[in-house]
C-alpha atoms as a PDB file:
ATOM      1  CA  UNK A   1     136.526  -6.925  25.807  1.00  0.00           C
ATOM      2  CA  UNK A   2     134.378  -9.773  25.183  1.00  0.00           C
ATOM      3  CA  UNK A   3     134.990 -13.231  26.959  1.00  0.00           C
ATOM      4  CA  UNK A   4     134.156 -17.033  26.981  1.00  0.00           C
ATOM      5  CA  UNK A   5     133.623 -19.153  29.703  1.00  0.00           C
ATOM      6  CA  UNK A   6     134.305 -22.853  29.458  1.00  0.00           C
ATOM      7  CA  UNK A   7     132.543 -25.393  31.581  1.00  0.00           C
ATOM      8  CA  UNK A   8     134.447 -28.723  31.774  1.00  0.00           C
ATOM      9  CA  UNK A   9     132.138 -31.247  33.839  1.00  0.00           C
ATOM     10  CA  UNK A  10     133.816 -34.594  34.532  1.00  0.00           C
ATOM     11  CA  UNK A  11     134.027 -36.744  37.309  1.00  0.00           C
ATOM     12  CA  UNK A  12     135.534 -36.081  40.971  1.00  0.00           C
ATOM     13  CA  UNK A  13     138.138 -38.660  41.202  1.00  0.00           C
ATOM     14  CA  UNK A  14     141.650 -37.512  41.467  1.00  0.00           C
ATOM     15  CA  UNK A  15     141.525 -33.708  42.395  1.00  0.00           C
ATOM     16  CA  UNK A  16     144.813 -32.525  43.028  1.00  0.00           C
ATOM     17  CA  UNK A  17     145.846 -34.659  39.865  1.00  0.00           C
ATOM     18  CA  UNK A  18     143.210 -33.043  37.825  1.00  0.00           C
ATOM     19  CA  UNK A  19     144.256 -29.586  39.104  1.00  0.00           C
ATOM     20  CA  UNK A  20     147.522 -30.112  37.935  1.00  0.00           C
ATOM     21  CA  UNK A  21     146.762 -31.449  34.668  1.00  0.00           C
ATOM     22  CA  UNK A  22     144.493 -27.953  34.450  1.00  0.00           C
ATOM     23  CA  UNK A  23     147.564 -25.772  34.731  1.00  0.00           C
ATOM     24  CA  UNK A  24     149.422 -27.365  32.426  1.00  0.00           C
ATOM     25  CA  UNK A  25     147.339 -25.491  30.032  1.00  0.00           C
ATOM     26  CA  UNK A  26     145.571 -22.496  31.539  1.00  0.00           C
ATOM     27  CA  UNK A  27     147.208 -19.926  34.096  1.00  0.00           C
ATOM     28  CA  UNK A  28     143.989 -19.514  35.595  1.00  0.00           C
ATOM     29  CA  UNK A  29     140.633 -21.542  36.235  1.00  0.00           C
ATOM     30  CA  UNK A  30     138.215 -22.336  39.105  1.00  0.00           C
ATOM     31  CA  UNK A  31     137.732 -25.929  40.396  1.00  0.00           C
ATOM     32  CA  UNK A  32     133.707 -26.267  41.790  1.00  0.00           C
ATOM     33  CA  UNK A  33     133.536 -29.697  43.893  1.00  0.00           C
ATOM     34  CA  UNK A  34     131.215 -31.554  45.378  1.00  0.00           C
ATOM     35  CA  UNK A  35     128.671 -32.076  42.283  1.00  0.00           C
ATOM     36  CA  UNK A  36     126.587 -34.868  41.268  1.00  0.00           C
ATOM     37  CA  UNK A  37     126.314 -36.308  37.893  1.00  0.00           C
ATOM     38  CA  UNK A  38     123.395 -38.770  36.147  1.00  0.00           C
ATOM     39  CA  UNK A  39     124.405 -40.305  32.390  1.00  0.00           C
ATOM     40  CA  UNK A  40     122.150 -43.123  31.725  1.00  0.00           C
ATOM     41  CA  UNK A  41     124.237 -46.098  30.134  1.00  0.00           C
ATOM     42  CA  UNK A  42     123.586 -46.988  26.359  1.00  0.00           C
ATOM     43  CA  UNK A  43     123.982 -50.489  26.698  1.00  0.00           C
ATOM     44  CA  UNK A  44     122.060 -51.774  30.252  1.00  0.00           C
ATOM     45  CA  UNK A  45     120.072 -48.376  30.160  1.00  0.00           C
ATOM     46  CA  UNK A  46     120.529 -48.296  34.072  1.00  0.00           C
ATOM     47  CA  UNK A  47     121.037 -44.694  35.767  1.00  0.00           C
ATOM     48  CA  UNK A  48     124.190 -44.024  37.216  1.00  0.00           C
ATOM     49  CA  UNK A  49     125.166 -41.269  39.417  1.00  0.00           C
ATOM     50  CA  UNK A  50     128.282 -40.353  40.292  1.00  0.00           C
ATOM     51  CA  UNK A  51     130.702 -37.476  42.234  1.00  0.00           C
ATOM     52  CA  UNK A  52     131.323 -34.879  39.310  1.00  0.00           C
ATOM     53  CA  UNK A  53     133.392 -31.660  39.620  1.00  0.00           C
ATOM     54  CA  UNK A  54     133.207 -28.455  37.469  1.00  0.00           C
ATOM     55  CA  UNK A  55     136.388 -26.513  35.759  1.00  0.00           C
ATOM     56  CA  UNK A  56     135.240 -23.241  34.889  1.00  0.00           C
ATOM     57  CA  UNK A  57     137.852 -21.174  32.915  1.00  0.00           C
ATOM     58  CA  UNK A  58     137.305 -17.604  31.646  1.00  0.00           C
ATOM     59  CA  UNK A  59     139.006 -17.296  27.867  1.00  0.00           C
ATOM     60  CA  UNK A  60     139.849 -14.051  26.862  1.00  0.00           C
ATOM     61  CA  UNK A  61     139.461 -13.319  22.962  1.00  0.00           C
ATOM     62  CA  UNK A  62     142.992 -13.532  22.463  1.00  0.00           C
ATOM     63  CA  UNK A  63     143.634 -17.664  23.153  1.00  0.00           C
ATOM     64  CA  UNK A  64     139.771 -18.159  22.180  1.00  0.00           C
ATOM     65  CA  UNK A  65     141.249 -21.187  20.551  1.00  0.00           C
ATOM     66  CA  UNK A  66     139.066 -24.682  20.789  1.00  0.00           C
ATOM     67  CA  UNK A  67     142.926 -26.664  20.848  1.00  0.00           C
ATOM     68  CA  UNK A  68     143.930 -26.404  24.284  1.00  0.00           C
ATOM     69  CA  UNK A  69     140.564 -27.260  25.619  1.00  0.00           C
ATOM     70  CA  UNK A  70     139.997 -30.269  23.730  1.00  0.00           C
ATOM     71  CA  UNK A  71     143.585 -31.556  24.546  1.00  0.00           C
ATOM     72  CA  UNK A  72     142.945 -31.016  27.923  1.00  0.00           C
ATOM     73  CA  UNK A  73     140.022 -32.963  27.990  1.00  0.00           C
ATOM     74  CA  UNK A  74     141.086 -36.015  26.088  1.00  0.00           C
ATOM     75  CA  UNK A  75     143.870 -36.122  29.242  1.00  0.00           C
ATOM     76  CA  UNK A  76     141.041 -35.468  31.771  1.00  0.00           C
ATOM     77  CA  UNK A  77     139.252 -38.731  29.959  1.00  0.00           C
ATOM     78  CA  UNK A  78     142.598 -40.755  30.203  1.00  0.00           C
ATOM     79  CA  UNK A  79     143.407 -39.624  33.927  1.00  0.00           C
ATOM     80  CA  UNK A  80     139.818 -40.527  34.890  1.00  0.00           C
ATOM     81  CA  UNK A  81     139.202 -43.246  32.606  1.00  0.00           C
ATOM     82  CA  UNK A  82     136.627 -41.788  30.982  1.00  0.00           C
ATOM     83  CA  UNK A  83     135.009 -42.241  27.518  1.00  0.00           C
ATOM     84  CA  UNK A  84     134.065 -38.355  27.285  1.00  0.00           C
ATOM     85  CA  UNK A  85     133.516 -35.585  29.069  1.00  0.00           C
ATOM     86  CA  UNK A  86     131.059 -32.711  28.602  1.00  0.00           C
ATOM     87  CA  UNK A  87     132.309 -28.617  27.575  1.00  0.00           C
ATOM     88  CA  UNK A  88     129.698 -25.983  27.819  1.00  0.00           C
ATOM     89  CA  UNK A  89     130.891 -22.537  26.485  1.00  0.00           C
ATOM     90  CA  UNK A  90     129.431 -19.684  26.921  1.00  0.00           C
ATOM     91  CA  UNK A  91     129.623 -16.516  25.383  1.00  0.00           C
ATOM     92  CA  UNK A  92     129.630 -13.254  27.013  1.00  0.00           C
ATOM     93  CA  UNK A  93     126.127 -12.694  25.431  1.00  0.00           C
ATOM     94  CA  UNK A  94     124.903 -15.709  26.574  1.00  0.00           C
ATOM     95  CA  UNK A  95     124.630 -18.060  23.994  1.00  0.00           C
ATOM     96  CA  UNK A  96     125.422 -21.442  25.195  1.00  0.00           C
ATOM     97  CA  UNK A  97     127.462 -24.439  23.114  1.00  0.00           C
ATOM     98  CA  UNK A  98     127.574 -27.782  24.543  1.00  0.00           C
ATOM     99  CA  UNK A  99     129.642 -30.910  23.044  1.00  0.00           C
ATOM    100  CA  UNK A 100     131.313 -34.027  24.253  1.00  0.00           C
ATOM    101  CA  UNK A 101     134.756 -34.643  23.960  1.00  0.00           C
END
């Protein structure tokens, strides 16, 4: 059976919240803390880093629908008060799609 893995990167502020919010959507999924994250801001052009955490989720064929992910990420951008946040999926043969949401 082929699968997808989904790579939500957003930023580390309200964990237990955020793992929450996660559930609400997928029975199973893998929180990686402790990143760091650089997005370089459009309108002063200054760097800014910041704590960033990972949500991988393994999709099975059967739900590989895009729905649930982008809902959950347009509540990850409200909880965190973010303007997006950035999916990388991954097939099992390795291609690689990336998108903000």
């Amino acid at each position: 059976m082929t699968t997808k893995t989904i790579n939500i990167y957003t930023a580390d502020l309200k964990r237990q919240k955020l793992a929450r919010l996660v559930s609400r959507y997928f029975d199973g999924f893998t929180i990686y803390p402790d990143l760091l994250g650089g997005w370089r801001n459009p309108e002063t052009g200054e760097l800014i880093i910041e704590k960033a955490l990972k949500i991988e989720i393994i999709d099975p064929p059967l739900f590989n629908n895009a729905k649930p992910v982008e809902r959950l990420c347009k509540d990850i951008k409200i909880l965190n008060s973010q303007s997006a946040v950035l999916v990388v999926e991954i097939s099992a043969d390795g291609t690689t799609q990336t998108k903000t949401i």
